[in-house]
C-alpha atoms as a PDB file:
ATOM      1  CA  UNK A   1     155.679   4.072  40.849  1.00  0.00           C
ATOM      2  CA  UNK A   2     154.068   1.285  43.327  1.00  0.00           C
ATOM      3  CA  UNK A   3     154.965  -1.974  42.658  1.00  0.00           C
ATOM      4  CA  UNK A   4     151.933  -4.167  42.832  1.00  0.00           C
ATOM      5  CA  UNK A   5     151.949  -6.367  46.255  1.00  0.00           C
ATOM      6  CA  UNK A   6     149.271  -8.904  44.808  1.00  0.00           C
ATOM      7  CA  UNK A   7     149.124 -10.436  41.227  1.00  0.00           C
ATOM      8  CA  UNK A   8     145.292  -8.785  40.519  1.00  0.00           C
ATOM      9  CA  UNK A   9     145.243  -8.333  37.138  1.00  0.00           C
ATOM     10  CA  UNK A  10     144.089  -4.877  36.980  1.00  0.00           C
ATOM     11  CA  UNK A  11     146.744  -3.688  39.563  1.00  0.00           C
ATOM     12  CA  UNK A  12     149.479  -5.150  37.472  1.00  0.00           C
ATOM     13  CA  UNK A  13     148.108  -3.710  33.988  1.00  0.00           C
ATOM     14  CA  UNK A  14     148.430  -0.109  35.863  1.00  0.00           C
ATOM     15  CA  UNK A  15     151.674  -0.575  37.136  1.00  0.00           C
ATOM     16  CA  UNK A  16     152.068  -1.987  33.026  1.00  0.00           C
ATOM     17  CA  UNK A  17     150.928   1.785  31.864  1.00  0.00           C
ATOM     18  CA  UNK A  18     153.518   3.926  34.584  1.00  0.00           C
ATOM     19  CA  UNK A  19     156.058   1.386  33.382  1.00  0.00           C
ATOM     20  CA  UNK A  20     155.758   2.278  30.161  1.00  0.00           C
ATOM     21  CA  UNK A  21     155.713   6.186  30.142  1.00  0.00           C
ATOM     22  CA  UNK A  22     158.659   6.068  32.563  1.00  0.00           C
ATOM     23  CA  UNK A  23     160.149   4.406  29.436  1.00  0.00           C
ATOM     24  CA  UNK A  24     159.318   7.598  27.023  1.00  0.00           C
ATOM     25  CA  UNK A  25     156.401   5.945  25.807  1.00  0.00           C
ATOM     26  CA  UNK A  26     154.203   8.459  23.972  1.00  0.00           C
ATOM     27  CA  UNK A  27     150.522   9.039  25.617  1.00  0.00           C
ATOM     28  CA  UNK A  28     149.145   7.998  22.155  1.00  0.00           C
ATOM     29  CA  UNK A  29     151.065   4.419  22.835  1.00  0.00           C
ATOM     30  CA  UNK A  30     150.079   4.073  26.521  1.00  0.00           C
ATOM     31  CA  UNK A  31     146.489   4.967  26.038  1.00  0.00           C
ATOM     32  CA  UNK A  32     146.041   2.016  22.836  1.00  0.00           C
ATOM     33  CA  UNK A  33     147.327  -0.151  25.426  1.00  0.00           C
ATOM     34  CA  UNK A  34     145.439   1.028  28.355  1.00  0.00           C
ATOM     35  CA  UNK A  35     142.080  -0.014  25.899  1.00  0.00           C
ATOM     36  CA  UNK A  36     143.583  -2.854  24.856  1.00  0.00           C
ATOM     37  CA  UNK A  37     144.069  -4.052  28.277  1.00  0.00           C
ATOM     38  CA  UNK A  38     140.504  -2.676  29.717  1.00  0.00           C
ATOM     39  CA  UNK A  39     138.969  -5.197  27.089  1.00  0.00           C
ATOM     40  CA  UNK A  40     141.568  -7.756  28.234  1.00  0.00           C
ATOM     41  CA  UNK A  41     140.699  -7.193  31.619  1.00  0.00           C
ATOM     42  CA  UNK A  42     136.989  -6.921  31.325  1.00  0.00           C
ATOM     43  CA  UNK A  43     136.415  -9.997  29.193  1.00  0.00           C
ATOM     44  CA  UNK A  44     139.097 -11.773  31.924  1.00  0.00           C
ATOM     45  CA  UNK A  45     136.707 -10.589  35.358  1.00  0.00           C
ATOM     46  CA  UNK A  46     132.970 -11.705  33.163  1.00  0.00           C
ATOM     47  CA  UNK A  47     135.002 -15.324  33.482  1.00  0.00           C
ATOM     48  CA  UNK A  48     135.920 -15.043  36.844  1.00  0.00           C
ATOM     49  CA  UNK A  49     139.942 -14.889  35.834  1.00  0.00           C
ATOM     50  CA  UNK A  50     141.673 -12.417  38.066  1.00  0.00           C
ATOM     51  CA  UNK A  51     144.880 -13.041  38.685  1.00  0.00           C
ATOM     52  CA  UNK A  52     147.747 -12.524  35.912  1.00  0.00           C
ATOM     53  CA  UNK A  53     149.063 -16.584  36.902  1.00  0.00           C
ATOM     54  CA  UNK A  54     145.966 -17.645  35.394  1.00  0.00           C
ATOM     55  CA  UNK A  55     146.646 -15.899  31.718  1.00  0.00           C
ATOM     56  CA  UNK A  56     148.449 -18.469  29.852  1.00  0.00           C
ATOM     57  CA  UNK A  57     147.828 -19.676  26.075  1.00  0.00           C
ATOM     58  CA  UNK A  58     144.796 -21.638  26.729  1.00  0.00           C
ATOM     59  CA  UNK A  59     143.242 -18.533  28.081  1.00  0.00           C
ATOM     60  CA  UNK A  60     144.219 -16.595  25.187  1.00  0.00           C
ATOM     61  CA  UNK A  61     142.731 -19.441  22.563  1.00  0.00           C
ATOM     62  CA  UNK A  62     139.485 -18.570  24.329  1.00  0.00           C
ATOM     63  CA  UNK A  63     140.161 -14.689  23.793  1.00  0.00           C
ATOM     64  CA  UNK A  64     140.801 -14.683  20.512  1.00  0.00           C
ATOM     65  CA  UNK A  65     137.798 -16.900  19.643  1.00  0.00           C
ATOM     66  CA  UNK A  66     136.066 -13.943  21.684  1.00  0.00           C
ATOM     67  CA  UNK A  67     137.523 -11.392  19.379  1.00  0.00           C
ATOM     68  CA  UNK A  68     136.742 -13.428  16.122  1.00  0.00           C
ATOM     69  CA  UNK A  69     133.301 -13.435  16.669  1.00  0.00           C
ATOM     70  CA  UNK A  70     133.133 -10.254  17.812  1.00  0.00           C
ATOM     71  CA  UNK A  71     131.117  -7.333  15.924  1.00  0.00           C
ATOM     72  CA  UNK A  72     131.435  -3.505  16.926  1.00  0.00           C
ATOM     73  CA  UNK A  73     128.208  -1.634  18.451  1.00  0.00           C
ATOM     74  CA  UNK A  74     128.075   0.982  15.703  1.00  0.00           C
ATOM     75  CA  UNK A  75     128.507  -0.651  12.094  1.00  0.00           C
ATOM     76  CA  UNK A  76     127.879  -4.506  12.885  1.00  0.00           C
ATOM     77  CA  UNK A  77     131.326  -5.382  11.737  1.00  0.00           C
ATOM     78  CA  UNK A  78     133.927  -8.024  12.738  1.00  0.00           C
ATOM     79  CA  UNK A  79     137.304  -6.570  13.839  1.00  0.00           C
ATOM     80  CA  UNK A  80     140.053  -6.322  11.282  1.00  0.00           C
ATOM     81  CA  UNK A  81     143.605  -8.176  11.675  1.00  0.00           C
ATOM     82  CA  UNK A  82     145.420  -5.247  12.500  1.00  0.00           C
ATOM     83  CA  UNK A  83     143.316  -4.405  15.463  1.00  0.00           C
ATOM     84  CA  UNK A  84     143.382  -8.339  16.731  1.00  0.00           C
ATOM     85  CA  UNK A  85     146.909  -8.295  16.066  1.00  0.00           C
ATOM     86  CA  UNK A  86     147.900  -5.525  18.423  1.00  0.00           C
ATOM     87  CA  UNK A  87     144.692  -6.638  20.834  1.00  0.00           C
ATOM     88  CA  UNK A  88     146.644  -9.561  21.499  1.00  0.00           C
ATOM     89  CA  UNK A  89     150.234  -8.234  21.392  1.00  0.00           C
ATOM     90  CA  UNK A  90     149.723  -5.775  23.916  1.00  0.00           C
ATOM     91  CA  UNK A  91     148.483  -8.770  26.433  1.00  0.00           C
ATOM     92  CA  UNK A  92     152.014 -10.999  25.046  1.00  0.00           C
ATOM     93  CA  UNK A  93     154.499  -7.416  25.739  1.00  0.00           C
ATOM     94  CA  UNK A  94     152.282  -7.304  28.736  1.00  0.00           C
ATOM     95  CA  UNK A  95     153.023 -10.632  29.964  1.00  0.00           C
ATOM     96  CA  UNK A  96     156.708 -10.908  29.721  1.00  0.00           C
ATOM     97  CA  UNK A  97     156.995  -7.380  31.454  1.00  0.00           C
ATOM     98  CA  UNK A  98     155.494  -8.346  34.516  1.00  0.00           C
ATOM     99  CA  UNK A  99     157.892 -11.692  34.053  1.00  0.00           C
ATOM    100  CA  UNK A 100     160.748  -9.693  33.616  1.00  0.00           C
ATOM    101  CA  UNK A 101     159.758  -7.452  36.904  1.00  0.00           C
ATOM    102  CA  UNK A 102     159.667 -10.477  39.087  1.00  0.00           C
ATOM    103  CA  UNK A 103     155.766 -10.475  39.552  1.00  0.00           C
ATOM    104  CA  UNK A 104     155.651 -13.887  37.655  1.00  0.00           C
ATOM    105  CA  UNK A 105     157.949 -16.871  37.895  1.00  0.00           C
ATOM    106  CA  UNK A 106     157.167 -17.738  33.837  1.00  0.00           C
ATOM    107  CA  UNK A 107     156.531 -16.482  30.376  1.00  0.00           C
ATOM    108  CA  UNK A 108     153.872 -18.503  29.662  1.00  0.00           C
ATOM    109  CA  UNK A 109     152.706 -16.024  26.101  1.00  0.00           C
ATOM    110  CA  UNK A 110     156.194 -16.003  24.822  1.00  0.00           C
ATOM    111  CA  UNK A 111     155.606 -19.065  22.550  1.00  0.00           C
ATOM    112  CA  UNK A 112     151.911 -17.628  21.819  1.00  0.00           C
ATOM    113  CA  UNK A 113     150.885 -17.767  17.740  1.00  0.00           C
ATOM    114  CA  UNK A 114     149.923 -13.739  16.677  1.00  0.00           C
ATOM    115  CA  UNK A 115     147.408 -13.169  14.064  1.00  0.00           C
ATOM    116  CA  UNK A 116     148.479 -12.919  10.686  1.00  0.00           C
ATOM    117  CA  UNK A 117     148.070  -9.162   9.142  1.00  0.00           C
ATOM    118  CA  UNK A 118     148.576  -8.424   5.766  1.00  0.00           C
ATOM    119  CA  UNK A 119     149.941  -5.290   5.071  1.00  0.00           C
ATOM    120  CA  UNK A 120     146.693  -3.071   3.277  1.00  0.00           C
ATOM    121  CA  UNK A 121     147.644  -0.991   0.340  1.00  0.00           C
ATOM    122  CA  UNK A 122     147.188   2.591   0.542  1.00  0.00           C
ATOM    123  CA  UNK A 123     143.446   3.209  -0.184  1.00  0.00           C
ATOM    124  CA  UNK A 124     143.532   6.304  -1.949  1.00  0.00           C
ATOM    125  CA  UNK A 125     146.598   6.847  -4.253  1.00  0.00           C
ATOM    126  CA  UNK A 126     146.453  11.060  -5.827  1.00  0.00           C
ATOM    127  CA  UNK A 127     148.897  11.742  -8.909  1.00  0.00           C
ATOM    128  CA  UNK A 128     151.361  15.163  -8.532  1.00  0.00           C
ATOM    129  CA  UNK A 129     148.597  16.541 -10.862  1.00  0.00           C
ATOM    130  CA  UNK A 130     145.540  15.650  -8.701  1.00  0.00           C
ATOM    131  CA  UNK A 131     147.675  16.773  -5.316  1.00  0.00           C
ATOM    132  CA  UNK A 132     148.452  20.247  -6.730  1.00  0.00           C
ATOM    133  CA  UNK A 133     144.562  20.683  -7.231  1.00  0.00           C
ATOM    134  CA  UNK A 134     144.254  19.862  -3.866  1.00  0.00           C
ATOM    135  CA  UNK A 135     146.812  22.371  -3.150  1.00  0.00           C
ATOM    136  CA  UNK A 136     144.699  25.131  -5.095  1.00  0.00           C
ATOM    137  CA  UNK A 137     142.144  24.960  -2.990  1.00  0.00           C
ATOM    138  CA  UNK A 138     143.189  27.139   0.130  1.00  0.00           C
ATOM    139  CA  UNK A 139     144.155  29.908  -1.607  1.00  0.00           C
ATOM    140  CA  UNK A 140     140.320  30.623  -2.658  1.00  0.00           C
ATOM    141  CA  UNK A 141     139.818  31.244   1.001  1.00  0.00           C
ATOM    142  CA  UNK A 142     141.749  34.262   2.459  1.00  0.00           C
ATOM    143  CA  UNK A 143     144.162  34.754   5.421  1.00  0.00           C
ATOM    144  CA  UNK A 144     143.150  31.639   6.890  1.00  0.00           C
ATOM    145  CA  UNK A 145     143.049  29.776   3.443  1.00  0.00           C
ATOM    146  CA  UNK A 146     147.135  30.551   2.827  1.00  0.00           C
ATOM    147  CA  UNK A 147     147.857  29.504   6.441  1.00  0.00           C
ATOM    148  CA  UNK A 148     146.151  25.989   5.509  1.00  0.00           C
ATOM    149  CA  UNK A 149     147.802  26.169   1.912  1.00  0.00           C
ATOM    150  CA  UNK A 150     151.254  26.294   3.706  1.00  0.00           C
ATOM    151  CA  UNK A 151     149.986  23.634   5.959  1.00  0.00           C
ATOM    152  CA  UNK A 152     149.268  21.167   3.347  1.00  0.00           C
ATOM    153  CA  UNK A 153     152.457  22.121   1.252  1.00  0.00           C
ATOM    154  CA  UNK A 154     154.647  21.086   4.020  1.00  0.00           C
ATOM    155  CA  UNK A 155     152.398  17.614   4.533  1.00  0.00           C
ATOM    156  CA  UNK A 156     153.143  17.302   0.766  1.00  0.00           C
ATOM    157  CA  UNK A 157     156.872  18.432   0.039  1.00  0.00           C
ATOM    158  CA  UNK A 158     158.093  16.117   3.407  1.00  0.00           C
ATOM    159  CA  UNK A 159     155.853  13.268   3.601  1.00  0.00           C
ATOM    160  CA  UNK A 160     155.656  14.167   7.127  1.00  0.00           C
ATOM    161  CA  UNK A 161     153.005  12.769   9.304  1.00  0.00           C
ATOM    162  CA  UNK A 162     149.761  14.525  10.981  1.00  0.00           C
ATOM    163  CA  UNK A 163     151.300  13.986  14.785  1.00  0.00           C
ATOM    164  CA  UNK A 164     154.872  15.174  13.160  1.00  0.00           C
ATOM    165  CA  UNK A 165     153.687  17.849  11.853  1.00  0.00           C
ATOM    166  CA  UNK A 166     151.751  19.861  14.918  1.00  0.00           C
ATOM    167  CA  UNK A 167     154.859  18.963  17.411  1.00  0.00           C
ATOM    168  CA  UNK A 168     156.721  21.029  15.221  1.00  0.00           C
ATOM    169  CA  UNK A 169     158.369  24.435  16.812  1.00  0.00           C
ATOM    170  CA  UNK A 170     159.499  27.379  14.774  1.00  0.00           C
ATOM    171  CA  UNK A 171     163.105  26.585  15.551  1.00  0.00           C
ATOM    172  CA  UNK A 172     162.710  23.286  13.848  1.00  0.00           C
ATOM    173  CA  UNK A 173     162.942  24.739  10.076  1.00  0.00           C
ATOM    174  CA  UNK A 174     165.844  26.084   8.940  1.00  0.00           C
ATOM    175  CA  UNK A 175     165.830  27.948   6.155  1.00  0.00           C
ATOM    176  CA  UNK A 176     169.287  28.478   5.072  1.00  0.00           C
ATOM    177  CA  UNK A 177     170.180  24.780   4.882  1.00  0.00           C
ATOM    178  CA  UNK A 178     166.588  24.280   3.608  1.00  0.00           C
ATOM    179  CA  UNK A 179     165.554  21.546   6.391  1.00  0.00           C
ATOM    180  CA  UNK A 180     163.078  20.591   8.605  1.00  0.00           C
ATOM    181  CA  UNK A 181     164.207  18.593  11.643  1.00  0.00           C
ATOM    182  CA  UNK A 182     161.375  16.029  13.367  1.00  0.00           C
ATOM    183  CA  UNK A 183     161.870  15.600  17.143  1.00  0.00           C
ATOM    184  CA  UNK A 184     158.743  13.534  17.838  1.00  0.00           C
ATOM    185  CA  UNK A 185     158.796  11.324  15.736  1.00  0.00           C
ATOM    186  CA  UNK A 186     156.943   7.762  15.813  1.00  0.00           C
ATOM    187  CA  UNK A 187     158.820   5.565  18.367  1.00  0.00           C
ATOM    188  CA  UNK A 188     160.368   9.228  19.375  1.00  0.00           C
ATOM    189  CA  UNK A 189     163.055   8.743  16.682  1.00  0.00           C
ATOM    190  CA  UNK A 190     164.560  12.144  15.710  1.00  0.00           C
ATOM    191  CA  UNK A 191     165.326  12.604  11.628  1.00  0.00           C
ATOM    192  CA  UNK A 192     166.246  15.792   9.330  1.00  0.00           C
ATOM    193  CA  UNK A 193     164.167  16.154   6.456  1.00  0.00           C
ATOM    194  CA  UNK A 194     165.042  18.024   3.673  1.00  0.00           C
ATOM    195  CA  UNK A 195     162.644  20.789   2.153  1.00  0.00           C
ATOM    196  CA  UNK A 196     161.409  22.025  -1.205  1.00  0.00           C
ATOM    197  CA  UNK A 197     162.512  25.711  -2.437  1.00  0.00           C
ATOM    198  CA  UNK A 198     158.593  25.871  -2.814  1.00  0.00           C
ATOM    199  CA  UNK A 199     157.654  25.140   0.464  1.00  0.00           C
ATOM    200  CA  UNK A 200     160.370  26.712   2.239  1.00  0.00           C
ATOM    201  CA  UNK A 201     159.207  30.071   0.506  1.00  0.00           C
ATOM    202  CA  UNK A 202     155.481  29.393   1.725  1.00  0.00           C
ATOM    203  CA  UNK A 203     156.872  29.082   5.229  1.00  0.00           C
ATOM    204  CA  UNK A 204     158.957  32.118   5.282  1.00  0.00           C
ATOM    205  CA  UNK A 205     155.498  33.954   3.988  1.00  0.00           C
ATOM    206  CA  UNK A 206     153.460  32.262   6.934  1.00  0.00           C
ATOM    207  CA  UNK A 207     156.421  33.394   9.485  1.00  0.00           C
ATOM    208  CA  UNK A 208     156.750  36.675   8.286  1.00  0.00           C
ATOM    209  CA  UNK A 209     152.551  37.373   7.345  1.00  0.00           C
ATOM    210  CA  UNK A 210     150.673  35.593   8.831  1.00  0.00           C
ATOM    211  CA  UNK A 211     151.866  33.350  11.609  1.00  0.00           C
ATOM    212  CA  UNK A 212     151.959  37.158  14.211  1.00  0.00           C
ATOM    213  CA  UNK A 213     148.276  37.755  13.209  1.00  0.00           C
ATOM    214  CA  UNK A 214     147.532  34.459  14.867  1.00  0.00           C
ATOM    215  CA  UNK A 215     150.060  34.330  17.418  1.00  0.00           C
ATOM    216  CA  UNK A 216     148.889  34.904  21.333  1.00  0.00           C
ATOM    217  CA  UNK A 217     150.672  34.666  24.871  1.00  0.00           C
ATOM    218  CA  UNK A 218     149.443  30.878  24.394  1.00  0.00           C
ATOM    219  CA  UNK A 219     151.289  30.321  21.025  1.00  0.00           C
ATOM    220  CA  UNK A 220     155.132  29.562  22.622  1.00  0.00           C
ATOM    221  CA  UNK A 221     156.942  28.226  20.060  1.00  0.00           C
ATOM    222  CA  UNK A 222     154.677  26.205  17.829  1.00  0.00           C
ATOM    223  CA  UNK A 223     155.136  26.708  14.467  1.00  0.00           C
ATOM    224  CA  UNK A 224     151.687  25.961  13.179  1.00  0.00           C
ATOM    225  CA  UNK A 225     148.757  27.435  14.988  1.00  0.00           C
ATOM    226  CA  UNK A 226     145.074  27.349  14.579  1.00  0.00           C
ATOM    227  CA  UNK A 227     142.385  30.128  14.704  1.00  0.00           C
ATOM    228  CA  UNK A 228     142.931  30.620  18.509  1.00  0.00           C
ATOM    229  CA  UNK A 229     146.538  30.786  18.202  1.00  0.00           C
ATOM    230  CA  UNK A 230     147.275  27.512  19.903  1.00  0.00           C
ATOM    231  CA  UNK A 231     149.112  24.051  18.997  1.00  0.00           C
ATOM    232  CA  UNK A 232     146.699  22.269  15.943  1.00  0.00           C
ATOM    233  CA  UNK A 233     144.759  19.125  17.469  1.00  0.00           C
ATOM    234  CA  UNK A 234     145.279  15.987  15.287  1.00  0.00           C
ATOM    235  CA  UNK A 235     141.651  15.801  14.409  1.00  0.00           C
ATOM    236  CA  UNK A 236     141.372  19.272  13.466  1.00  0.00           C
ATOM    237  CA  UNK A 237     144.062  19.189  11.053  1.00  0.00           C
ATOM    238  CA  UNK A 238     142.217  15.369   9.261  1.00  0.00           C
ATOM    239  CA  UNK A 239     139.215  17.626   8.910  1.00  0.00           C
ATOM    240  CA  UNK A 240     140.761  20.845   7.392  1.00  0.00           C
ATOM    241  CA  UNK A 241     142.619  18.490   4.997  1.00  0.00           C
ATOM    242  CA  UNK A 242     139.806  16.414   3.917  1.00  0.00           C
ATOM    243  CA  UNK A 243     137.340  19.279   3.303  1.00  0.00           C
ATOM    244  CA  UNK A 244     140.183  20.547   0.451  1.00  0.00           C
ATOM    245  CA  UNK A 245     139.970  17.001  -1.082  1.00  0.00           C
ATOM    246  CA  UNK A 246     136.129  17.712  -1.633  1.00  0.00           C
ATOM    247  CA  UNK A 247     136.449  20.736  -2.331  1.00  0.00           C
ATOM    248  CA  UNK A 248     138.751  19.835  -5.414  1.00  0.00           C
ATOM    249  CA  UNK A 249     135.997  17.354  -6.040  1.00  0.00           C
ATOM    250  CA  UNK A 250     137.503  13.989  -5.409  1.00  0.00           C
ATOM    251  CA  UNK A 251     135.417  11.470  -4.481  1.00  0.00           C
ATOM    252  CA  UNK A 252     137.793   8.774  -3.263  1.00  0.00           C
ATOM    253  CA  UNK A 253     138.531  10.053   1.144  1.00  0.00           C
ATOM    254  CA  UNK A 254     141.685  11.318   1.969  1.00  0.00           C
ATOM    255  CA  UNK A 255     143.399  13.384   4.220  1.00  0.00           C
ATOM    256  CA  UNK A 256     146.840  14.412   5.971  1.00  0.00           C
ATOM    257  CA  UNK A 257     148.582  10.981   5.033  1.00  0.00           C
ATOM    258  CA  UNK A 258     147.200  10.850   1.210  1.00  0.00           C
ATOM    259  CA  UNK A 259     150.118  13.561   0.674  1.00  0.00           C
ATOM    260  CA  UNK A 260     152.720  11.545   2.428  1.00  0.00           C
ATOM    261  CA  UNK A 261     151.513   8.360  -0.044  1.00  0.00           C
ATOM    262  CA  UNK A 262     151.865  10.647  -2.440  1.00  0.00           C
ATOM    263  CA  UNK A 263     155.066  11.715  -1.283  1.00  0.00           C
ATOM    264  CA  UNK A 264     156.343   8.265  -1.288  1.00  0.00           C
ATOM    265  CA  UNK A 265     154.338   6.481  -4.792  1.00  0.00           C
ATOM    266  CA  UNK A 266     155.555  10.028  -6.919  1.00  0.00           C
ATOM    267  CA  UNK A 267     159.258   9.486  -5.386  1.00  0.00           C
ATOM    268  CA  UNK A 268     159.519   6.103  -6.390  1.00  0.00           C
ATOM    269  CA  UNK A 269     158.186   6.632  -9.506  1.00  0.00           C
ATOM    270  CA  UNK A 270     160.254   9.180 -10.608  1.00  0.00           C
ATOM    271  CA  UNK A 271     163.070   6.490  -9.483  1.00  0.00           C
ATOM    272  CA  UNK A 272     163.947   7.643  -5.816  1.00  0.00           C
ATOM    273  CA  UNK A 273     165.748   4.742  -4.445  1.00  0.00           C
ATOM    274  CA  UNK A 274     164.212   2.445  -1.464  1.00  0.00           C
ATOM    275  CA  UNK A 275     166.622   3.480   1.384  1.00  0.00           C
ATOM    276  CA  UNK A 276     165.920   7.118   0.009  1.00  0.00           C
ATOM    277  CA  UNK A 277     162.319   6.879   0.731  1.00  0.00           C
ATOM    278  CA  UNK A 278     162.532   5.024   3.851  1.00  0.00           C
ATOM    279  CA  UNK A 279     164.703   7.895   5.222  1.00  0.00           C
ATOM    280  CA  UNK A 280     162.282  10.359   4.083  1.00  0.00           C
ATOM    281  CA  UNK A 281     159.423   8.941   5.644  1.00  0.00           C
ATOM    282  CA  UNK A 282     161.283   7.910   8.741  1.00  0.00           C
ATOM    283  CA  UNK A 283     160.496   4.118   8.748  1.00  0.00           C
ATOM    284  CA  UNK A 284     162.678   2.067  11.409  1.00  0.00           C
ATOM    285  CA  UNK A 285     162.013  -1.103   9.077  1.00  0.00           C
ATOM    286  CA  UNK A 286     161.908  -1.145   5.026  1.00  0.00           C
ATOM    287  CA  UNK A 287     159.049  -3.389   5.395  1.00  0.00           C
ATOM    288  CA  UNK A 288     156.674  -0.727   5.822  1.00  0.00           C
ATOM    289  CA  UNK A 289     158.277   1.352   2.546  1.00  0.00           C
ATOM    290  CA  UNK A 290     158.125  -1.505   0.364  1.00  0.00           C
ATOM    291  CA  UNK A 291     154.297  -1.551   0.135  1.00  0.00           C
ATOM    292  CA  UNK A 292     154.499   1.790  -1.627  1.00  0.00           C
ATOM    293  CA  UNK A 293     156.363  -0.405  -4.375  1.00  0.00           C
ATOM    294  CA  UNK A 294     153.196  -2.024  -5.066  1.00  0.00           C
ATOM    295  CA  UNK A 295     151.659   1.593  -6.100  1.00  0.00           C
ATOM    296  CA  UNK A 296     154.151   2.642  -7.736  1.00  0.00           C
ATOM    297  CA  UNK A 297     152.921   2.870 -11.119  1.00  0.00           C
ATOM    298  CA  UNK A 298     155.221   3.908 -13.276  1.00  0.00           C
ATOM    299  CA  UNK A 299     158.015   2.262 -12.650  1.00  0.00           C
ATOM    300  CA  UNK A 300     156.278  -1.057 -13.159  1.00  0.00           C
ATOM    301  CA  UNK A 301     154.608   0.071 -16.281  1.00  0.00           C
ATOM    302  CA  UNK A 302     157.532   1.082 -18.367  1.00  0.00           C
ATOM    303  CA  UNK A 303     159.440  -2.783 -17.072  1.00  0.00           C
ATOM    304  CA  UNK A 304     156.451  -4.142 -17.917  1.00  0.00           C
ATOM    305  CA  UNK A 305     156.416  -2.479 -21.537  1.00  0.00           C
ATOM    306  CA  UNK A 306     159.943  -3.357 -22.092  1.00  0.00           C
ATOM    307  CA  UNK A 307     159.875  -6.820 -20.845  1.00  0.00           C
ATOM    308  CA  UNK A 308     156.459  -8.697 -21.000  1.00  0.00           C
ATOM    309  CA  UNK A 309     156.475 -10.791 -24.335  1.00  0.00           C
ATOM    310  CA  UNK A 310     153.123  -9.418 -25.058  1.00  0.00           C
ATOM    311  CA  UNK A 311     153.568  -5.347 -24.551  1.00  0.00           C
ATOM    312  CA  UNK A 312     156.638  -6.447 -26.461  1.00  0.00           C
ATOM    313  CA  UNK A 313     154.480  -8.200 -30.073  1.00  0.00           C
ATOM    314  CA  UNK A 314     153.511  -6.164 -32.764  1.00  0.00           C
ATOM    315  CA  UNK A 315     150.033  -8.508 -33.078  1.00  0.00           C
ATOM    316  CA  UNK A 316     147.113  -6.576 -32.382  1.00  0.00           C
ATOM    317  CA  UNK A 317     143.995  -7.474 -33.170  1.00  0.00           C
ATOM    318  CA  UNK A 318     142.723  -4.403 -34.254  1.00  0.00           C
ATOM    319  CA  UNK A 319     144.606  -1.480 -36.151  1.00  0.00           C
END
């Protein structure tokens, strides 16, 4: 990769991007930052700013102020704090890499003030009972309809997630010791996963039935493959899911991650431990497990009925 010979900003941003794949950064990663840093950039040229010495925290006052009052093309709506927050992260990582490469004598975002985010609760909680309707669905629908069913069993007995799951090769699931192991995972962390004697029977089926009547020279190794016999797209596996959810006639939305929060909310529930979860779903910090505490329903219910002073009076008002 070229090392810029100038500090225009654009030039820098690029050399930003081939920094960061020659780092393993996934393509998903680099290309959020790539738009972050377009809008950066864009907004930075209308004001005649063009040179990375000139972004320092004053600059990025005004930007934010930008992206506060700013409303999206299509709906009308103000950006959310999650998509501010890693707006303005991406210019602060952005920053101290070109300061750490020499191409600027100071830091000046590293004592910058980040948007708070609050961490959302899972929109769209389904019980075991409502997820096994979902489940149902497929097999109403042929050869094609069991390939999905095995699909959405494996979302549902690993909590895996949608980009986890299509990366997956056939060599990845091993049946004797009844695991599943996740090379690509987010922030290409590597974790075993263990497997449900359910599911691992669906996927032998698939393997042995139905995965050859869908396989082609183009297959390779993927384990899951679509009608054309190639690797599943992300989007195309949201949509297959999500038409199952209205087809058990659910209004609330959902698709592949509703059965890894229902992975997560039924384990705790049924009093998985923390650190037990967090493995499963293969979070780097317990921060991000811990919000499934807050649907956990059960749990919560039955301390509540054993502790609260008024679960715990015999007063009611009517009997």
């Amino acid at each position: 990769m070229e090392k810029p010979t100038n500090n225009h900003l654009w030039r820098c941003a690029r050399y930003y991007f081939a920094l960061c794949l020659a780092q393993g950064q996934s393509s998903d990663t680099v290309r959020s930052k790539t738009y972050a840093l377009k809008k950066f950039c864009k907004w930075c040229f209308a004001r005649n700013v063009r040179r990375i010495d000139d972004v320092d925290i004053a600059l990025m006052d005004e930007y934010m102020a930008y992206l506060n009052a700013y409303r999206k093309s299509l709906d009308g709506q103000p950006l959310c704090a999650a998509n501010k927050y890693a707006l303005i992260l991406c210019i602060k990582s952005f920053v101290k890499k070109m300061f750490n490469r020499g191409l600027l004598t100071t830091d000046k975002l590293s004592s910058i003030d980040l948007p708070t985010v609050d961490r959302p609760l899972p929109k769209a909680i389904f019980t075991a009972e409502e997820v096994e309707q979902i489940l149902e669905q497929p097999l109403l629908y042929g050869f094609k309809g069991m390939r999905d069913r095995v699909i959405l069993e494996t979302l549902f007995a690993t909590g895996i997630r949608r980009i986890e799951l299509l990366h997956l090769d056939i060599e990845d699931v091993d049946f004797n010791q009844q695991l599943i192991r996740v090379r690509k995972g987010k922030g290409n962390r590597e974790y075993i996963l263990p497997v449900s004697d359910r599911a691992i029977e669906w996927l032998a089926f698939y393997l042995t039935k139905l995965r050859p009547k869908l396989a082609t020279l183009q297959s390779g190794s993927a384990l899951f493959l679509n009608d054309k016999g190639t690797r599943y797209r992300a989007c195309a596996l949201s949509d297959m899911a999500s038409r199952y959810v209205r087809f058990a006639g659910f209004k609330r939305s959902g698709s592949c991650h509703l059965f890894r929060h229902a992975t997560a909310t039924i384990m705790l529930d049924n009093g998985a431990d923390i650190r037990h979860v967090q493995e499963m779903l293969g979070h780097a910090d317990i921060a991000s497990t811990q919000i499934y505490t807050f649907v956990s329903r059960s749990k919560l219910r039955d301390v509540y009925n054993k502790t609260h002073p008024s679960a715990l009076s015999d007063k009611r008002l009517f009997r």
